[in-house]
Protein backbone atom coordinates (compact mmCIF):
# COMPACT_ATOMS: atom_id res chain seq x y z
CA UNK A 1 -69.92 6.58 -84.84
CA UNK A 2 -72.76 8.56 -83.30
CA UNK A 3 -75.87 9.33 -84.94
CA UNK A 4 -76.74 12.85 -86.18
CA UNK A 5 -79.81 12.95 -83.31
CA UNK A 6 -77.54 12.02 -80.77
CA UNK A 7 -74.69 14.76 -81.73
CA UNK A 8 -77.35 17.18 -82.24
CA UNK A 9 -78.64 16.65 -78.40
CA UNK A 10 -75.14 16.69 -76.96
CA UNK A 11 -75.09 19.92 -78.90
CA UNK A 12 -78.22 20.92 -77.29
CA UNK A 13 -77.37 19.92 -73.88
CA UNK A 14 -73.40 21.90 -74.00
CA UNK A 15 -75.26 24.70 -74.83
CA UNK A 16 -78.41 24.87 -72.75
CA UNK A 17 -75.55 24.98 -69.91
CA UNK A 18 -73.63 27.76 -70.73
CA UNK A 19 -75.11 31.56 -70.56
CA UNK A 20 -75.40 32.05 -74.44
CA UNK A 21 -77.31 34.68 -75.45
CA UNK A 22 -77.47 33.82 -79.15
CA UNK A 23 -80.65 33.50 -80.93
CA UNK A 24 -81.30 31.23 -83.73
CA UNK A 25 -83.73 31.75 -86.84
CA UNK A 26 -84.54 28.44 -88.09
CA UNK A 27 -87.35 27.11 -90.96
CA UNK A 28 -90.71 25.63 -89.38
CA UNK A 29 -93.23 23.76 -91.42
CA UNK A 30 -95.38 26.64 -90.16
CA UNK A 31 -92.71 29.39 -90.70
CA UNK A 32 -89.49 30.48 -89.32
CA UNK A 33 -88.86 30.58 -85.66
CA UNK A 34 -86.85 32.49 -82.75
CA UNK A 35 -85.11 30.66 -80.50
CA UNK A 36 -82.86 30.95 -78.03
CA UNK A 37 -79.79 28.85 -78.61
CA UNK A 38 -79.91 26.04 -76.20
CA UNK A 39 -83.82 26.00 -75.52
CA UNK A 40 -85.44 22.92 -77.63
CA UNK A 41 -88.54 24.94 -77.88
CA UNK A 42 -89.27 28.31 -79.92
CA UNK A 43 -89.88 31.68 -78.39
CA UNK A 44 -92.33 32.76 -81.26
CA UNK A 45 -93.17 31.16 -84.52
CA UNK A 46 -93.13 33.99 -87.42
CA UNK A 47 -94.90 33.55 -91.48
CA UNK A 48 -91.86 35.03 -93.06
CA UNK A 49 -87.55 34.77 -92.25
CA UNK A 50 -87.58 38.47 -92.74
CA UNK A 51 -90.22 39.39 -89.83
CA UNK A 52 -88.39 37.10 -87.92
CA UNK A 53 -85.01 38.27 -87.92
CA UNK A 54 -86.22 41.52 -87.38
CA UNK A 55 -87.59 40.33 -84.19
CA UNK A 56 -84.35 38.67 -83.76
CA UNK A 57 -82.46 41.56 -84.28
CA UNK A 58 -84.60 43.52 -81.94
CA UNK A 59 -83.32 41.19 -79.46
CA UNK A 60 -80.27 42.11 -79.58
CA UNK A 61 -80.88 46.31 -79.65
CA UNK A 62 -83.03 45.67 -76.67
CA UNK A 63 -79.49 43.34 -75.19
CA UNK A 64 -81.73 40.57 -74.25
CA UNK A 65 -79.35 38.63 -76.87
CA UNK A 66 -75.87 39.36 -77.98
CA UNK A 67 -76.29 37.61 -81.67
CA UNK A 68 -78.52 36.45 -84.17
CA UNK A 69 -77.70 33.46 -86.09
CA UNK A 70 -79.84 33.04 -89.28
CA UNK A 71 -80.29 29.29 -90.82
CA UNK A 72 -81.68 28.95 -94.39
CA UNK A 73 -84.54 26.77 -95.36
CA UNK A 74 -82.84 23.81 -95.44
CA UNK A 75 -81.17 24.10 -92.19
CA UNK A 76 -77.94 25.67 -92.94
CA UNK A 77 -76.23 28.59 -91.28
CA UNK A 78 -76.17 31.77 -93.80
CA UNK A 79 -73.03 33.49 -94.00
């Protein structure tokens, strides 16, 4: 059985290969971070989930992204 770490980098590495434009907003110990699905590192790091999905969203208006994704604090996707 494969560890969580190692499904999460095969994950990782599927996706930093395809042309994805989906950005993630995921919880920080310093806040909540943009990032572009694929990349291990953030764009920008941003105090609250709400300024960053805005920034997120204006991603997408701006078509530099084609979704935004938004996780909860604990890691999980929000429906």
């Amino acid at each position: 059985m494969a560890t969580k770490s190692s499904s999460r980098a095969s994950r990782l590495q599927k996706a930093a290969k395809t042309n994805s434009k989906r950005i993630h907003v995921t919880s920080r110990e310093s806040g909540w971070a943009v990032k572009r699905e694929g990349n291990k590192k953030a764009s920008r790091l941003y105090s609250t989930q709400k300024s960053a999905i805005s920034e997120a969203r204006n991603l997408v208006k701006s078509g530099k992204a084609s979704k935004v994704i938004i996780h909860d604090s604990k890691g999980k996707i929000r429906k």
